[in-house]
N, C-alpha and C. Protein backbone atom coordinates (compact mmCIF):
# COMPACT_ATOMS: atom_id res chain seq x y z
N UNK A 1 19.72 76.88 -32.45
CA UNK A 1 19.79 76.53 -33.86
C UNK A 1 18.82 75.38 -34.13
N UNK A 2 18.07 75.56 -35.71
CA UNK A 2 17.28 74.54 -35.60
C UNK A 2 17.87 73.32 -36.41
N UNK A 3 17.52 72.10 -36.09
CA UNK A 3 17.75 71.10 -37.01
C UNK A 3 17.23 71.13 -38.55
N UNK A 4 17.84 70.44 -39.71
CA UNK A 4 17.05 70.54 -40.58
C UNK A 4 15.42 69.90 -40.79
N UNK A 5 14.70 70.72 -41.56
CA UNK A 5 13.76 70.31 -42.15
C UNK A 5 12.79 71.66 -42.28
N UNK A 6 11.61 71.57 -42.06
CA UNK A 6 10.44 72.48 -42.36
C UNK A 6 9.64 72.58 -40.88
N UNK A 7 9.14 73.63 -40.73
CA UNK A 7 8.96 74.02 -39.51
C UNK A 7 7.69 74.90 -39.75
N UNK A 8 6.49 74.98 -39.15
CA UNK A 8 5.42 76.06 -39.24
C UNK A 8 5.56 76.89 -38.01
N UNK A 9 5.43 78.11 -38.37
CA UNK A 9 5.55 79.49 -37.55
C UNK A 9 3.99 79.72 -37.54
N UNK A 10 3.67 80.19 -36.04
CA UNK A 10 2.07 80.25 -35.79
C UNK A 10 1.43 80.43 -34.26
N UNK A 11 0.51 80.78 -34.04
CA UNK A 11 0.23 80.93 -32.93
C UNK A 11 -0.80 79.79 -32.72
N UNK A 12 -1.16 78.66 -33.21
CA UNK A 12 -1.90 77.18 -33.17
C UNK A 12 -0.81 76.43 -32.43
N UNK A 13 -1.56 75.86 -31.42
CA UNK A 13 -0.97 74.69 -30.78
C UNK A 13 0.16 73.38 -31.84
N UNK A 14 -0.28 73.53 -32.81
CA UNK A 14 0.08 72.81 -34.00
C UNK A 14 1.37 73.03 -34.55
N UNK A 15 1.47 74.54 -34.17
CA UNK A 15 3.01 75.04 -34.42
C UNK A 15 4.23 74.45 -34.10
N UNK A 16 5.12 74.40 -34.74
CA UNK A 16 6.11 74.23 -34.30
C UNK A 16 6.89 75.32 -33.76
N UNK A 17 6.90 76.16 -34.26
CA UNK A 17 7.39 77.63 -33.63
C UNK A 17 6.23 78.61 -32.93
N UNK A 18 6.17 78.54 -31.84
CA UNK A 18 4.74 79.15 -31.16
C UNK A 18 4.94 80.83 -31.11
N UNK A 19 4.02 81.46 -31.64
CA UNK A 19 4.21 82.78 -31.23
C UNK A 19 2.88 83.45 -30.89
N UNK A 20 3.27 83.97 -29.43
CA UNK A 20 1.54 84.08 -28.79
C UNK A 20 1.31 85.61 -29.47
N UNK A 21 1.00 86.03 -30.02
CA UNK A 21 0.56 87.55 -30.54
C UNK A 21 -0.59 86.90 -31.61
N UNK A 22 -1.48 88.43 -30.94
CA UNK A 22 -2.95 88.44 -32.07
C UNK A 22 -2.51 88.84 -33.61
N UNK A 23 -1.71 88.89 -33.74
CA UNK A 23 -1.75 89.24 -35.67
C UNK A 23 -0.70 88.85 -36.06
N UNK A 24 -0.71 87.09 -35.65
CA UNK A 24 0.47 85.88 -35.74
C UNK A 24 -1.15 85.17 -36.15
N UNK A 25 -1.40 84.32 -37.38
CA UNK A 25 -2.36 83.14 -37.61
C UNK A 25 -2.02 82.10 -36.81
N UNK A 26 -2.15 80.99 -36.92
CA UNK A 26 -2.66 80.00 -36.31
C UNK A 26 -1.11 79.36 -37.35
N UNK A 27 -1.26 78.99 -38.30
CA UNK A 27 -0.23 79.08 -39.09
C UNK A 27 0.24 79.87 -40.45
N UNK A 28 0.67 80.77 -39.51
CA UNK A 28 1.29 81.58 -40.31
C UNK A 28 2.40 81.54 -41.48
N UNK A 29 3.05 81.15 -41.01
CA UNK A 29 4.91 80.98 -42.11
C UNK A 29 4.97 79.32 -42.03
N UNK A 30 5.89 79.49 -42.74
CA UNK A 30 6.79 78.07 -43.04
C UNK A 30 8.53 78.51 -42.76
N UNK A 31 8.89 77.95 -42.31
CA UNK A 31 10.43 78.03 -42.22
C UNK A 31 11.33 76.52 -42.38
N UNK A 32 12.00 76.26 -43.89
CA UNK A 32 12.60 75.38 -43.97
C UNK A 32 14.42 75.61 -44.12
N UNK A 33 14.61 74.79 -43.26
CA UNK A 33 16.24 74.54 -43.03
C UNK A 33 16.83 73.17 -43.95
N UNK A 34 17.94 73.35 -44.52
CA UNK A 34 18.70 72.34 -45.26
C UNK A 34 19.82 72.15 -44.30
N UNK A 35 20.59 70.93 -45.28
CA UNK A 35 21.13 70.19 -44.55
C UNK A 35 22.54 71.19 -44.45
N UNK A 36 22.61 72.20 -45.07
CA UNK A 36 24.05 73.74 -45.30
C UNK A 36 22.94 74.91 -44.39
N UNK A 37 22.15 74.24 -43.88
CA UNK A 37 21.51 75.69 -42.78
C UNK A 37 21.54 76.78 -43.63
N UNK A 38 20.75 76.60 -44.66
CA UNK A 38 20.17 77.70 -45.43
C UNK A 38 18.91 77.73 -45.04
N UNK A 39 18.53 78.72 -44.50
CA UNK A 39 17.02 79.32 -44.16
C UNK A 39 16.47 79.77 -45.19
N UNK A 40 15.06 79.35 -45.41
CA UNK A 40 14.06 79.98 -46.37
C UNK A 40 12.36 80.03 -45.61
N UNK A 41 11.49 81.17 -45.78
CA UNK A 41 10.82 81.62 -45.02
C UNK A 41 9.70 81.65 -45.72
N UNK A 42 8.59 81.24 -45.91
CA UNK A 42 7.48 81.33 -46.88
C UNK A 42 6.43 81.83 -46.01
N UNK A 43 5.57 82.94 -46.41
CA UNK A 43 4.31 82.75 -45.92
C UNK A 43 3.46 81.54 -46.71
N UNK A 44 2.25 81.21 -45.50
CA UNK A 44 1.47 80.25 -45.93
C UNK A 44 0.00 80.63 -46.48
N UNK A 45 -0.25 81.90 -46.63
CA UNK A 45 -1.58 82.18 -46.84
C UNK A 45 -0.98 83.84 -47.52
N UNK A 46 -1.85 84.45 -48.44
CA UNK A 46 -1.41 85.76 -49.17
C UNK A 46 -2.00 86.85 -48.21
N UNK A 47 -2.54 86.45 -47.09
CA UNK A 47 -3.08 87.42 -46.18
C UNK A 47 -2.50 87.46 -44.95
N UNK A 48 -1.70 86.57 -44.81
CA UNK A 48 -0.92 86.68 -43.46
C UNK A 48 0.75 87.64 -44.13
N UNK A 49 0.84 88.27 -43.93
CA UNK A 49 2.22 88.89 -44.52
C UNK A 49 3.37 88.34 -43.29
N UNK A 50 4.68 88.76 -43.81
CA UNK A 50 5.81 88.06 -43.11
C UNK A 50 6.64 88.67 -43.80
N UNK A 51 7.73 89.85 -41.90
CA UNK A 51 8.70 90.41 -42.27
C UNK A 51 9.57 89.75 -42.15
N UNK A 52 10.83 90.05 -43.13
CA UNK A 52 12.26 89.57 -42.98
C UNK A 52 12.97 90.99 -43.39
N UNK A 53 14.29 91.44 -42.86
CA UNK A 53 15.03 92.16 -42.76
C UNK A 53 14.15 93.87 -43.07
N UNK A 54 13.12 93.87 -42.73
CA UNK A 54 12.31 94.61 -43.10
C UNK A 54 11.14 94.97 -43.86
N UNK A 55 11.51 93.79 -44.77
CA UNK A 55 10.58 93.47 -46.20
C UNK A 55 9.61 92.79 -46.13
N UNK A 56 8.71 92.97 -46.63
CA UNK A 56 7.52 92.08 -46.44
C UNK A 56 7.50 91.10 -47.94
N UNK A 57 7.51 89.63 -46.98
CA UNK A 57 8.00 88.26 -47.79
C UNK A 57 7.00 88.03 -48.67
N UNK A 58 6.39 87.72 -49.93
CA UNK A 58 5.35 87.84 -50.57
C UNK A 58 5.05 86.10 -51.06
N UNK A 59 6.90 85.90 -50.69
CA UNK A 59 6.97 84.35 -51.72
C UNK A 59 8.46 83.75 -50.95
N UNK A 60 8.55 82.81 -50.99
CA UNK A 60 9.47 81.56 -50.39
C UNK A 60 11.04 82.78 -50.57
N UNK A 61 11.71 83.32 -49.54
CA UNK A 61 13.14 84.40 -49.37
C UNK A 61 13.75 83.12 -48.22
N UNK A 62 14.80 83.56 -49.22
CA UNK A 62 16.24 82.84 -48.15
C UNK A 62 16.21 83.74 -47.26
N UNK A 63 16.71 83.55 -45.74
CA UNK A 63 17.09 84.45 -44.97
C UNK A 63 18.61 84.43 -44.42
N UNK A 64 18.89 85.24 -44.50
CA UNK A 64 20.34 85.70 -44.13
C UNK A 64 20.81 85.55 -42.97
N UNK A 65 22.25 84.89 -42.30
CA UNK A 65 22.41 85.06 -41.04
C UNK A 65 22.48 86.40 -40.16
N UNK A 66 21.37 86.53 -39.09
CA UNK A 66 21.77 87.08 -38.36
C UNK A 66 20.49 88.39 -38.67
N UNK A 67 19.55 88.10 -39.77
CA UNK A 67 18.70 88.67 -40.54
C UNK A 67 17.00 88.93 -39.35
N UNK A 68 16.39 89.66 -39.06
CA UNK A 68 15.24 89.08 -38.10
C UNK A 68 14.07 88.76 -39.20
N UNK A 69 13.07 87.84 -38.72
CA UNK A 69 12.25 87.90 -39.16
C UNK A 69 10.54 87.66 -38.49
């Protein structure tokens, strides 16, 4: 579980969430947690897309427990 705050999803050393795959950016997503562990998932660029429960995230989605993304 993560602590709160904001977190970048990416395959850049810079990441906070590292994910080694070629069609992962450098920083890809944003993932921010509150202080009620509500997840919300943003892509960071309109060309990097980002699935959640199947859907492709276009704009800042809560994510659901237990939801992949």
């Amino acid at each position: 579980m993560f602590p709160s705050g904001c977190f970048v999803i990416g395959r850049g050393g810079e990441a906070d969430v590292h994910l080694d795959d070629p069609t992962v950016s450098r920083r890809h997503a944003s993932l921010s947690i509150d202080a009620t562990a509500t997840a919300t998932v943003s892509p960071l660029s309109p060309g990097n897309p980002v699935l959640a429960g199947g859907d492709v995230v276009t704009e800042a989605r809560r994510i659901m427990p237990g939801e992949v993304v």
